[in-house]
PDB file of N, CA and C in Angstrom:
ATOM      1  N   UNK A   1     123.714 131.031 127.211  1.00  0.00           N
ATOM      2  CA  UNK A   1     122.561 131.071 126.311  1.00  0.00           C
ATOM      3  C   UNK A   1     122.981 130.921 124.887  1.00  0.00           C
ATOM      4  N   UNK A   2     121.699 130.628 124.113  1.00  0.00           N
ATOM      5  CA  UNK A   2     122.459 130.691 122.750  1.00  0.00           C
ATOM      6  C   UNK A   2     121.980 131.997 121.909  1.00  0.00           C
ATOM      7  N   UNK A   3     122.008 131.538 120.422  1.00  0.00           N
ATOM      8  CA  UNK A   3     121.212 133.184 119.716  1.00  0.00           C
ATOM      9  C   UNK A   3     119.790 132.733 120.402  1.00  0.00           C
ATOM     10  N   UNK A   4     118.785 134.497 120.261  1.00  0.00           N
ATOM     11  CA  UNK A   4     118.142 134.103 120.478  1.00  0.00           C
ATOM     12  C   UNK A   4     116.691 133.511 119.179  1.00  0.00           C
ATOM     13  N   UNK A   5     115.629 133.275 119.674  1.00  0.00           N
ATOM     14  CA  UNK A   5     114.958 132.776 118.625  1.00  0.00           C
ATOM     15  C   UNK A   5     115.373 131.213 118.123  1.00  0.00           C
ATOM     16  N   UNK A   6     116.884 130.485 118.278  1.00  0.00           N
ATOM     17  CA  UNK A   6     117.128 129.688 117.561  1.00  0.00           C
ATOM     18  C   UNK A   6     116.886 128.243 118.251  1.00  0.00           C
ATOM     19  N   UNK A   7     116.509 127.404 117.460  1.00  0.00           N
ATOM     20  CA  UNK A   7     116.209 125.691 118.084  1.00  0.00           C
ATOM     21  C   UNK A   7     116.634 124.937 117.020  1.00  0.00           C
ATOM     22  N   UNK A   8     117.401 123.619 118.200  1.00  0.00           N
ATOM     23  CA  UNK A   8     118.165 122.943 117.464  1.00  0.00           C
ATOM     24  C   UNK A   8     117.736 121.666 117.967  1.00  0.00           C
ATOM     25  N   UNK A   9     117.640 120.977 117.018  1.00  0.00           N
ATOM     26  CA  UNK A   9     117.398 119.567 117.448  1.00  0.00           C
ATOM     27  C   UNK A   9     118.187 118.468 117.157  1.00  0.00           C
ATOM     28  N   UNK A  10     118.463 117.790 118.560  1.00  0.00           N
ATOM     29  CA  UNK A  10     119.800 117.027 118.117  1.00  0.00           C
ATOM     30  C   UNK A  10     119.702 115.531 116.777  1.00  0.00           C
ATOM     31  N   UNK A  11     118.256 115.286 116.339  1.00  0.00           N
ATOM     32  CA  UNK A  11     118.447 114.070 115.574  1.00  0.00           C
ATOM     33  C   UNK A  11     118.521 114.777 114.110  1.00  0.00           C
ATOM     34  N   UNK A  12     118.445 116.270 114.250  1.00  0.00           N
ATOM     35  CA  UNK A  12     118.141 116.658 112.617  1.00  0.00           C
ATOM     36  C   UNK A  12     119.364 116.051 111.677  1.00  0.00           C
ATOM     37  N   UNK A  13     120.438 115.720 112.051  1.00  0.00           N
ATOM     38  CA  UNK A  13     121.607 115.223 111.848  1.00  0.00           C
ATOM     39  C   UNK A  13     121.435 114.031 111.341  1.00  0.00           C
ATOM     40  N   UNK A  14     120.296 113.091 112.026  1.00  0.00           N
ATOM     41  CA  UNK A  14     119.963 111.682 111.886  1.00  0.00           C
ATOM     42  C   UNK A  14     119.128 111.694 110.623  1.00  0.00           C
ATOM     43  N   UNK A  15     118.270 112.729 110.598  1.00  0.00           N
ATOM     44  CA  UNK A  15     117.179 112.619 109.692  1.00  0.00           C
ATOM     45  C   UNK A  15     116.911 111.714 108.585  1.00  0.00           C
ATOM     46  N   UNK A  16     117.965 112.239 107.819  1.00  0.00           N
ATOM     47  CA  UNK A  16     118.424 111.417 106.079  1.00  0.00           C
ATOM     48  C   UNK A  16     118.509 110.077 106.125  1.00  0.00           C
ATOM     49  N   UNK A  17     119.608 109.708 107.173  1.00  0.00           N
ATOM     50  CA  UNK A  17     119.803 108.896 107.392  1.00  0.00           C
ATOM     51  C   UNK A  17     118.229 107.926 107.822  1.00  0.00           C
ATOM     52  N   UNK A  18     117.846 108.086 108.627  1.00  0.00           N
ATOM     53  CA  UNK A  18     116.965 107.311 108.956  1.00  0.00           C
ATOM     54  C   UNK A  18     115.640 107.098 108.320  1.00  0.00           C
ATOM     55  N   UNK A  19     115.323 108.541 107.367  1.00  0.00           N
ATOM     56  CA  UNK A  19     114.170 108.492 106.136  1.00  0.00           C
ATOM     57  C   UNK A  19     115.090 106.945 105.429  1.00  0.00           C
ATOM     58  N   UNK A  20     116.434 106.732 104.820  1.00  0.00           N
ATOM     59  CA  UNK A  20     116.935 105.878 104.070  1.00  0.00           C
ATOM     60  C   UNK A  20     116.782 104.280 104.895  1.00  0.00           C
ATOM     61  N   UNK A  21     117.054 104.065 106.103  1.00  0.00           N
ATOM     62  CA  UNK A  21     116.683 103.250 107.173  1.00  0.00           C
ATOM     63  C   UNK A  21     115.064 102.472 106.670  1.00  0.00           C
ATOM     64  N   UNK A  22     114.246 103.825 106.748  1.00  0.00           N
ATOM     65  CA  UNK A  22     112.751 103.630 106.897  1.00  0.00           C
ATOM     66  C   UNK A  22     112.119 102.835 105.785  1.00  0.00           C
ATOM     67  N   UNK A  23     112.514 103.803 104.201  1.00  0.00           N
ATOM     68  CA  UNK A  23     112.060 103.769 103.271  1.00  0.00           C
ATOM     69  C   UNK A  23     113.107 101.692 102.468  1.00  0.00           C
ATOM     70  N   UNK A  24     113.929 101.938 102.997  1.00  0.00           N
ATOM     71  CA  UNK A  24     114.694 100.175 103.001  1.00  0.00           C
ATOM     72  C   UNK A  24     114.463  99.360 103.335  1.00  0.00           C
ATOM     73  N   UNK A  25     113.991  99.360 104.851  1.00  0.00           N
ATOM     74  CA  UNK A  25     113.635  98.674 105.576  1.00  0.00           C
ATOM     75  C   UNK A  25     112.081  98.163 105.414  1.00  0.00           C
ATOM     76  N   UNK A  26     111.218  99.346 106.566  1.00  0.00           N
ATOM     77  CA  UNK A  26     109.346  99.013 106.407  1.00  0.00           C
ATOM     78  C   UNK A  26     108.843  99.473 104.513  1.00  0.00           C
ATOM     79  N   UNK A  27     109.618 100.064 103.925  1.00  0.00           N
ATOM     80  CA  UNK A  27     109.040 100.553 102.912  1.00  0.00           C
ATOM     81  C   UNK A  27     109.826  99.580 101.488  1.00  0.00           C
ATOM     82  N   UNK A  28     110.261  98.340 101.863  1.00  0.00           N
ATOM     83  CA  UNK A  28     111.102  97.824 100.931  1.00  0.00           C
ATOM     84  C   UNK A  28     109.872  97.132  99.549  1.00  0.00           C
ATOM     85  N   UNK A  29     108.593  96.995 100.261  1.00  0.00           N
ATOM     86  CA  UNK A  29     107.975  96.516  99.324  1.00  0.00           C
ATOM     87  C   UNK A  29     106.954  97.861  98.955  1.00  0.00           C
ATOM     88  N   UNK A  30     106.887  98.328  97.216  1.00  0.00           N
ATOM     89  CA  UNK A  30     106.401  99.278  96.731  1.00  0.00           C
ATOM     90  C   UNK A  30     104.268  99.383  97.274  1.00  0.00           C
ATOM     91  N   UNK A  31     104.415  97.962  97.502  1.00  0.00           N
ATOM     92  CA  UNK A  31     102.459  97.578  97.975  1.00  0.00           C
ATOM     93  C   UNK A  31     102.653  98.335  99.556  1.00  0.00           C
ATOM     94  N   UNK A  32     103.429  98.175  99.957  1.00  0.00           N
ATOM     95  CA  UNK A  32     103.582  98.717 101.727  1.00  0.00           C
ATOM     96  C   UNK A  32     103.987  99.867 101.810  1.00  0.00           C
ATOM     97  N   UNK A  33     104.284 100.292 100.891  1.00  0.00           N
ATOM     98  CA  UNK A  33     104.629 101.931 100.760  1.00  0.00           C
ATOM     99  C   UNK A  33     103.431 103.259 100.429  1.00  0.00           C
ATOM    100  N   UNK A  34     102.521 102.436  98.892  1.00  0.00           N
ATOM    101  CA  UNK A  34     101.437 103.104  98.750  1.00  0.00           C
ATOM    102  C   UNK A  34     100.330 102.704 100.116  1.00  0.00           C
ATOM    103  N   UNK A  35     100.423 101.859 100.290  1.00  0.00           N
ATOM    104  CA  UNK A  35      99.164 101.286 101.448  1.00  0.00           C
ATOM    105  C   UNK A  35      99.339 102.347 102.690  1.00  0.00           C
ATOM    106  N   UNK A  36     100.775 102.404 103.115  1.00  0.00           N
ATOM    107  CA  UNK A  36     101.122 102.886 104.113  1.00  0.00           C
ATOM    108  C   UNK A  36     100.908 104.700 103.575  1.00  0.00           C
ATOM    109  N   UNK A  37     101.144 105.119 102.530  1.00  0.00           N
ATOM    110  CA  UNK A  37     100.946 106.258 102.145  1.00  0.00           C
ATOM    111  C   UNK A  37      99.500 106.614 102.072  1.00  0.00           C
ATOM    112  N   UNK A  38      99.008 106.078 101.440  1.00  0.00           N
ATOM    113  CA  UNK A  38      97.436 106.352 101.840  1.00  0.00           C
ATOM    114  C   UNK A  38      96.566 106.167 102.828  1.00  0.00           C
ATOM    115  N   UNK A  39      97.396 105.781 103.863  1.00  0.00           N
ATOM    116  CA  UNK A  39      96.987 105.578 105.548  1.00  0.00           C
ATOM    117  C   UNK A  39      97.327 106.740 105.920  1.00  0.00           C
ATOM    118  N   UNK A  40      98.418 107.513 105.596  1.00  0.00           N
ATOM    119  CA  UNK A  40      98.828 108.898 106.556  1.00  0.00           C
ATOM    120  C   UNK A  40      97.651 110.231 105.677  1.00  0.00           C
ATOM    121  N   UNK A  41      97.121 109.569 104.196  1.00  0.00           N
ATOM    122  CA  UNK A  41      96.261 110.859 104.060  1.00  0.00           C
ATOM    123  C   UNK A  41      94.890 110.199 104.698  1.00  0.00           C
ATOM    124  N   UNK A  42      94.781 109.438 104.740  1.00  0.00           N
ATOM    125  CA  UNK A  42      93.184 109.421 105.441  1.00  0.00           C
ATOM    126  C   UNK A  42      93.510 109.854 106.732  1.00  0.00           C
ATOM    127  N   UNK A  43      94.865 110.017 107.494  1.00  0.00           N
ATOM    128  CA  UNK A  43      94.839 110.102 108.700  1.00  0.00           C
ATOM    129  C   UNK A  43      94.831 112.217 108.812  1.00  0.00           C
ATOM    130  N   UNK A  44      95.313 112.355 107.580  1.00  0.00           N
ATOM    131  CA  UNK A  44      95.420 113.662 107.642  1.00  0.00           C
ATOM    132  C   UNK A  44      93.619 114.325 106.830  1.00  0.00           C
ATOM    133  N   UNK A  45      92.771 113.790 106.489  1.00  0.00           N
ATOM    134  CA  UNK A  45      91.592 113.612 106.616  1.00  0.00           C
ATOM    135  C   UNK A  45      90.487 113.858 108.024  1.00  0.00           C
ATOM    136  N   UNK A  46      91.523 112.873 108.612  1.00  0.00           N
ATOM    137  CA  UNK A  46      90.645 112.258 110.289  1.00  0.00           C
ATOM    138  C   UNK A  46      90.793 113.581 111.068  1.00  0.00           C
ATOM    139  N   UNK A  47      92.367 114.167 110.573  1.00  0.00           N
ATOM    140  CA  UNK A  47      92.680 115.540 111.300  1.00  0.00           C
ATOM    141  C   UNK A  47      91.766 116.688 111.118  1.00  0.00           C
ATOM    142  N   UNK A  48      90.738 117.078 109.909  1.00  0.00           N
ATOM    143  CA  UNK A  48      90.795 117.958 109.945  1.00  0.00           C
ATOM    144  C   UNK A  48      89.345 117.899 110.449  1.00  0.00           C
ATOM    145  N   UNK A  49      88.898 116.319 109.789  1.00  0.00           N
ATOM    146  CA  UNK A  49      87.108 116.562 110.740  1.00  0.00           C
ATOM    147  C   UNK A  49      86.993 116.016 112.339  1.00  0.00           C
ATOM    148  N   UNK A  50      88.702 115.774 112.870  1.00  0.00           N
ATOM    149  CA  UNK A  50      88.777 115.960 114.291  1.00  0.00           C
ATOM    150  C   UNK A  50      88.264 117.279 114.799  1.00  0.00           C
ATOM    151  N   UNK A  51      89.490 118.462 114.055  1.00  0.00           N
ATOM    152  CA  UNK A  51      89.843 119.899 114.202  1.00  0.00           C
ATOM    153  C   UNK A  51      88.332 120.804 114.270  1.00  0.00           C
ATOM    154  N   UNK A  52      87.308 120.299 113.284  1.00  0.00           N
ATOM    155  CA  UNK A  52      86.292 120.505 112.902  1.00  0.00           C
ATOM    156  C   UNK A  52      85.062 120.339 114.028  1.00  0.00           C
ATOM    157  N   UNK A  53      85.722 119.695 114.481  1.00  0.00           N
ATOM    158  CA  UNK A  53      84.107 119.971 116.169  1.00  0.00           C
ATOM    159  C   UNK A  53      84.479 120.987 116.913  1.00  0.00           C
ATOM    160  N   UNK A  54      85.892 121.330 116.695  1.00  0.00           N
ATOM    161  CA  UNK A  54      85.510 122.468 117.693  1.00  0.00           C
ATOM    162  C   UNK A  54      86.026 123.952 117.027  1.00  0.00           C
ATOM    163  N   UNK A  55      85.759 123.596 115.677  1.00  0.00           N
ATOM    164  CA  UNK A  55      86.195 124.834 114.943  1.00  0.00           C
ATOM    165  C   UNK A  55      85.710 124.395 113.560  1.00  0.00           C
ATOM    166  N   UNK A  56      84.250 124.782 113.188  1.00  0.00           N
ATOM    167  CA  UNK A  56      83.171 124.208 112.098  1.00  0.00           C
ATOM    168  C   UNK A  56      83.594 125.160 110.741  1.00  0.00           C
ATOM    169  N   UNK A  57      85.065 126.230 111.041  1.00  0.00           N
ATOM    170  CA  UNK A  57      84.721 127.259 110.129  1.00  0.00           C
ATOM    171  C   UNK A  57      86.115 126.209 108.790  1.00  0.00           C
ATOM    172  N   UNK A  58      86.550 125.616 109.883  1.00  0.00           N
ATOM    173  CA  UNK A  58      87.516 124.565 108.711  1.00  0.00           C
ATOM    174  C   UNK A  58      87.147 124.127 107.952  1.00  0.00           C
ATOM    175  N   UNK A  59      86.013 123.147 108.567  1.00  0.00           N
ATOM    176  CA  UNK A  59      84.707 122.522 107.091  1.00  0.00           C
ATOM    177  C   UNK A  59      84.971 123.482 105.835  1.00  0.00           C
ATOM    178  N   UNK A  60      84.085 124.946 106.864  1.00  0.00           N
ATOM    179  CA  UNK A  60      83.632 125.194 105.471  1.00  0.00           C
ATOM    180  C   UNK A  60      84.614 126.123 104.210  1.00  0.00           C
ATOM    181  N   UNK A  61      85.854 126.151 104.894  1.00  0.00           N
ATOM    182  CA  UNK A  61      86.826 126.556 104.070  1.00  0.00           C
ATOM    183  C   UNK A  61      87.370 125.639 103.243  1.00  0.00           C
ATOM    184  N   UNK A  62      87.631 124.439 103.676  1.00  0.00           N
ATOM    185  CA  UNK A  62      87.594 123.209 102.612  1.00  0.00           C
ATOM    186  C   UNK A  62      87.137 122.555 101.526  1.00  0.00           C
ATOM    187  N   UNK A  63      87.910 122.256 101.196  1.00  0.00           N
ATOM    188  CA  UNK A  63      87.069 121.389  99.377  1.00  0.00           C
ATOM    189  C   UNK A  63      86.710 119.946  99.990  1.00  0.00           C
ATOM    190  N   UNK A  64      85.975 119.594  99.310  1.00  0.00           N
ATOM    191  CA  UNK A  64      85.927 117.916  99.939  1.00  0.00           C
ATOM    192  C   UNK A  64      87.005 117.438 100.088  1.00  0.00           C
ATOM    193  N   UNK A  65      86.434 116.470 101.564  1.00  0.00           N
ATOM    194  CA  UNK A  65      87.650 115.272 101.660  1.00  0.00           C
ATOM    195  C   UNK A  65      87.893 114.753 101.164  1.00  0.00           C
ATOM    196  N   UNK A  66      89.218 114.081 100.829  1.00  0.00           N
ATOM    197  CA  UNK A  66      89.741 113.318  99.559  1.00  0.00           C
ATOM    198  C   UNK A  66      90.643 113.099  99.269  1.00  0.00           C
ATOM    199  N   UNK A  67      91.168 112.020  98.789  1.00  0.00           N
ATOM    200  CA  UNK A  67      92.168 111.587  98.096  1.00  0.00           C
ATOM    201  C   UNK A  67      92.470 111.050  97.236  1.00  0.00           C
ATOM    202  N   UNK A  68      93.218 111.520  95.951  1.00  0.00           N
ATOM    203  CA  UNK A  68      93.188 111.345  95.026  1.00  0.00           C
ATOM    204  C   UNK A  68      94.536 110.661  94.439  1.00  0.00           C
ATOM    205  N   UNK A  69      94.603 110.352  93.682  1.00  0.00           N
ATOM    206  CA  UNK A  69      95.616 109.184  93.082  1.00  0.00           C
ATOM    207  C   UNK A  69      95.891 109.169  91.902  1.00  0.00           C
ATOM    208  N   UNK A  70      96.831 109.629  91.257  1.00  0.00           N
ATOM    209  CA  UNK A  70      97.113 109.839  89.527  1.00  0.00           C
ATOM    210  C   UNK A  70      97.774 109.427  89.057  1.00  0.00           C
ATOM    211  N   UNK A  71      98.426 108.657  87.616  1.00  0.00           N
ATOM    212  CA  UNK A  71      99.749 108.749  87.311  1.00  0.00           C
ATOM    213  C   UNK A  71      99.800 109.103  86.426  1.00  0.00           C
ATOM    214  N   UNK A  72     101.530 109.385  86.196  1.00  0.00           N
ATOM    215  CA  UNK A  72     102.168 109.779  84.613  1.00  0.00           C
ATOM    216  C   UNK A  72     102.842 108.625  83.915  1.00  0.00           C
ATOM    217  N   UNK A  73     102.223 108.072  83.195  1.00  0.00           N
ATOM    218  CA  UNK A  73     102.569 106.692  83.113  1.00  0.00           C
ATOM    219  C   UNK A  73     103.911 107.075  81.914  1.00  0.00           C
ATOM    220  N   UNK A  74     104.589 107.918  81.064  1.00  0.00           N
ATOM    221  CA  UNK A  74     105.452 108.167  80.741  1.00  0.00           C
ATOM    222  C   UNK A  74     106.478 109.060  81.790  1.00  0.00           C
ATOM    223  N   UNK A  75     106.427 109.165  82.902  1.00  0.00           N
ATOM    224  CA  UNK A  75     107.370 110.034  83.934  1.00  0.00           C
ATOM    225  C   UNK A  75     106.983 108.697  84.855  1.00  0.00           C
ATOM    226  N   UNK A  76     106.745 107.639  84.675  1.00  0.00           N
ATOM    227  CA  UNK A  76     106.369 106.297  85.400  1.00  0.00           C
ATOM    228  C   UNK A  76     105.990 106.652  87.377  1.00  0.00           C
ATOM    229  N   UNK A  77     105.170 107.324  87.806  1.00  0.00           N
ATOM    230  CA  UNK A  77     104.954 108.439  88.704  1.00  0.00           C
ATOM    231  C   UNK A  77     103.428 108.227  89.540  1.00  0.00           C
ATOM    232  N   UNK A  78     103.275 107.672  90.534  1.00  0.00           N
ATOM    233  CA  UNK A  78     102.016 108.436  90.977  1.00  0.00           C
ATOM    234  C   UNK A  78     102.210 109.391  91.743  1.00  0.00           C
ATOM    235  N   UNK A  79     101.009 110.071  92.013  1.00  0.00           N
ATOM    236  CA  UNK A  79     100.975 111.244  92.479  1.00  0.00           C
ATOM    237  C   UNK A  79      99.782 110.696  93.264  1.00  0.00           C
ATOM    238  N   UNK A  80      99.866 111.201  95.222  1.00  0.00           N
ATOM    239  CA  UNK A  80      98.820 111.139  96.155  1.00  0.00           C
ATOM    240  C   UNK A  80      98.591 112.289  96.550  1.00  0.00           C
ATOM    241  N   UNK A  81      97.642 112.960  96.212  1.00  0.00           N
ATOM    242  CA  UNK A  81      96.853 114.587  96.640  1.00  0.00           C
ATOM    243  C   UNK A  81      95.832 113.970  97.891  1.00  0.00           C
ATOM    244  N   UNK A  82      95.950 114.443  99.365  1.00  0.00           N
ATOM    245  CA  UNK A  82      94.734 114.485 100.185  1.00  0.00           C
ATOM    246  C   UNK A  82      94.417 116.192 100.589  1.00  0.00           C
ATOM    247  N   UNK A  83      93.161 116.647 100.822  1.00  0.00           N
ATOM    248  CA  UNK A  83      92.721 117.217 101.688  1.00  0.00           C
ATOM    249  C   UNK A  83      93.157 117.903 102.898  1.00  0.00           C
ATOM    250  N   UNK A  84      93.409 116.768 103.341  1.00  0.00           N
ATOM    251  CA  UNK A  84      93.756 116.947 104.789  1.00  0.00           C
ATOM    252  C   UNK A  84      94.479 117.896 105.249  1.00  0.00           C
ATOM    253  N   UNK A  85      94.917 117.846 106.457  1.00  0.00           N
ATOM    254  CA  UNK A  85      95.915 118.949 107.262  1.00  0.00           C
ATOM    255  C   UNK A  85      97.158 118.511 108.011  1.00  0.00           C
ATOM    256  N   UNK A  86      97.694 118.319 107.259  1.00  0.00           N
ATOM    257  CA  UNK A  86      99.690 117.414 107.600  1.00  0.00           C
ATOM    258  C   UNK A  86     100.261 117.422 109.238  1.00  0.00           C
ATOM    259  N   UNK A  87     101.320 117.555 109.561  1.00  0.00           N
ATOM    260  CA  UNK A  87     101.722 117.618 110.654  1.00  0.00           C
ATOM    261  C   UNK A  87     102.517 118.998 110.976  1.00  0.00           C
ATOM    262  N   UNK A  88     102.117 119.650 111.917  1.00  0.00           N
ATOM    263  CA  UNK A  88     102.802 120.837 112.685  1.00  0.00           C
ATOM    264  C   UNK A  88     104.313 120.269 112.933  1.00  0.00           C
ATOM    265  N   UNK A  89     104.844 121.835 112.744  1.00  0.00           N
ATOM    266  CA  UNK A  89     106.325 121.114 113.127  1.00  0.00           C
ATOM    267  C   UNK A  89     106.517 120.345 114.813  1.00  0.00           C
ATOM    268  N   UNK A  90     105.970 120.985 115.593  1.00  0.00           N
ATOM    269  CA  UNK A  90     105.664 119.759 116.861  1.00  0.00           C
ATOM    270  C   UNK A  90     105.435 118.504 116.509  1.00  0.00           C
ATOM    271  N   UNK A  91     104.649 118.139 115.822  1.00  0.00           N
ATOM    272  CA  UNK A  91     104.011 116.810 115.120  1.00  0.00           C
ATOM    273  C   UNK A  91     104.926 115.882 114.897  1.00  0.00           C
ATOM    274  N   UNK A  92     105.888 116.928 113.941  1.00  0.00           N
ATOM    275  CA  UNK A  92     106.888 116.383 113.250  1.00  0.00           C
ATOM    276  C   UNK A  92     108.134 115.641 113.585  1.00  0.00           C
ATOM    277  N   UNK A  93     108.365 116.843 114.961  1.00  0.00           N
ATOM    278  CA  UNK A  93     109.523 116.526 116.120  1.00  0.00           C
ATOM    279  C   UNK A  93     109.231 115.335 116.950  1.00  0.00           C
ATOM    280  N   UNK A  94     108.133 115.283 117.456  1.00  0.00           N
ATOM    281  CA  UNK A  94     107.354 114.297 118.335  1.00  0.00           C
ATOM    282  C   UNK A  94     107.551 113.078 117.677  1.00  0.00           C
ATOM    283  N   UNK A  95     106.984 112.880 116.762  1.00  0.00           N
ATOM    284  CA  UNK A  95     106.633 111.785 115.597  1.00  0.00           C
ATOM    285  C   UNK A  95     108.312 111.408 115.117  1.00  0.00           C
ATOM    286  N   UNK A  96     109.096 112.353 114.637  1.00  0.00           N
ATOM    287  CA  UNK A  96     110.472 111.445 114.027  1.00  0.00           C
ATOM    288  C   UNK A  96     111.555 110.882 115.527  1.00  0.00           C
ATOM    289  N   UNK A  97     110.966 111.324 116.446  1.00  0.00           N
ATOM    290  CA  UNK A  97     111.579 110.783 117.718  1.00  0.00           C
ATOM    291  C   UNK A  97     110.796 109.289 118.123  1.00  0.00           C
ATOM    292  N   UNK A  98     109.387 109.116 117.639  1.00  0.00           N
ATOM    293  CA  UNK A  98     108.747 108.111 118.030  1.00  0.00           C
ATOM    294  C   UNK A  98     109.236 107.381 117.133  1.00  0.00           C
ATOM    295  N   UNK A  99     109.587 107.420 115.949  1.00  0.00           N
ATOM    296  CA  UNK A  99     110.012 106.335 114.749  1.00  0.00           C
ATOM    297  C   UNK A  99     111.556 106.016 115.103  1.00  0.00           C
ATOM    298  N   UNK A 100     112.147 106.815 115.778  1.00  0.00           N
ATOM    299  CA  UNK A 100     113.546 106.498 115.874  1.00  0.00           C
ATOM    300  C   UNK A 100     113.982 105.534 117.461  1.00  0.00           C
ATOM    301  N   UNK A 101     112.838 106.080 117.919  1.00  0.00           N
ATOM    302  CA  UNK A 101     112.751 104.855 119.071  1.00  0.00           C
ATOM    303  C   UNK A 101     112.318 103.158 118.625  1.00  0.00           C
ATOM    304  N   UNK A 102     111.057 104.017 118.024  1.00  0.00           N
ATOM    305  CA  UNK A 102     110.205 102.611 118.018  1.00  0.00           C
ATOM    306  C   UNK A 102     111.339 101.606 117.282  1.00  0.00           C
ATOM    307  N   UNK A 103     112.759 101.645 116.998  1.00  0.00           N
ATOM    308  CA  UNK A 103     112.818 100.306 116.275  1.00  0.00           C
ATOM    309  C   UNK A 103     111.994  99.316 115.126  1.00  0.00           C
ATOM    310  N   UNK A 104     110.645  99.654 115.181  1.00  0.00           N
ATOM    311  CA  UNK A 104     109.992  98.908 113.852  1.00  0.00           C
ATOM    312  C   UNK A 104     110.458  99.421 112.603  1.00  0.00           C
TER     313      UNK A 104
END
């Protein structure tokens, strides 16, 4: 056995590496990066008025849906604020194993 409580996952090792892979590769053009960034907050949007049919009390703890978009044009910077509700660390595990397969 090991300690207890503890989980290890064998790509956490990969991680860096493959955020640098990702962001080089599918993210080499700055238009495919915001596009693609503002696809994961509407998707984290979609999450919460998924979450929301069968649990109405999320609504109403929420500020409007939204996403917002700013910059600091002297710190040359945008900034993407959504709403939404991100990924569980399951999500997370699931999801950086699907990107490390998928090859795209």
């Amino acid at each position: 056995g090991g300690a207890h409580g503890e989980e290890k996952f064998e790509f956490q090792a990969e991680v860096s590496r493959l955020m640098d892979i990702i962001i080089n590769s599918l993210y080499s053009k700055k238009e495919v990066f915001l596009r693609e960034t503002i696809s994961n907050s509407a998707d984290a949007l979609d999450k919460v008025r998924f979450l929301a049919v069968e649990n109405p009390d999320i609504m109403s703890d929420a500020k409007d849906l939204e996403i917002r978009i700013s910059f600091d044009e002297a710190a040359k910077t945008l900034t993407i604020r959504d709403t939404g509700i991100g990924m569980t660390k399951e999500d997370l595990i699931q999801n950086l194993g699907t990107v490390a397969k998928s090859g795209t």
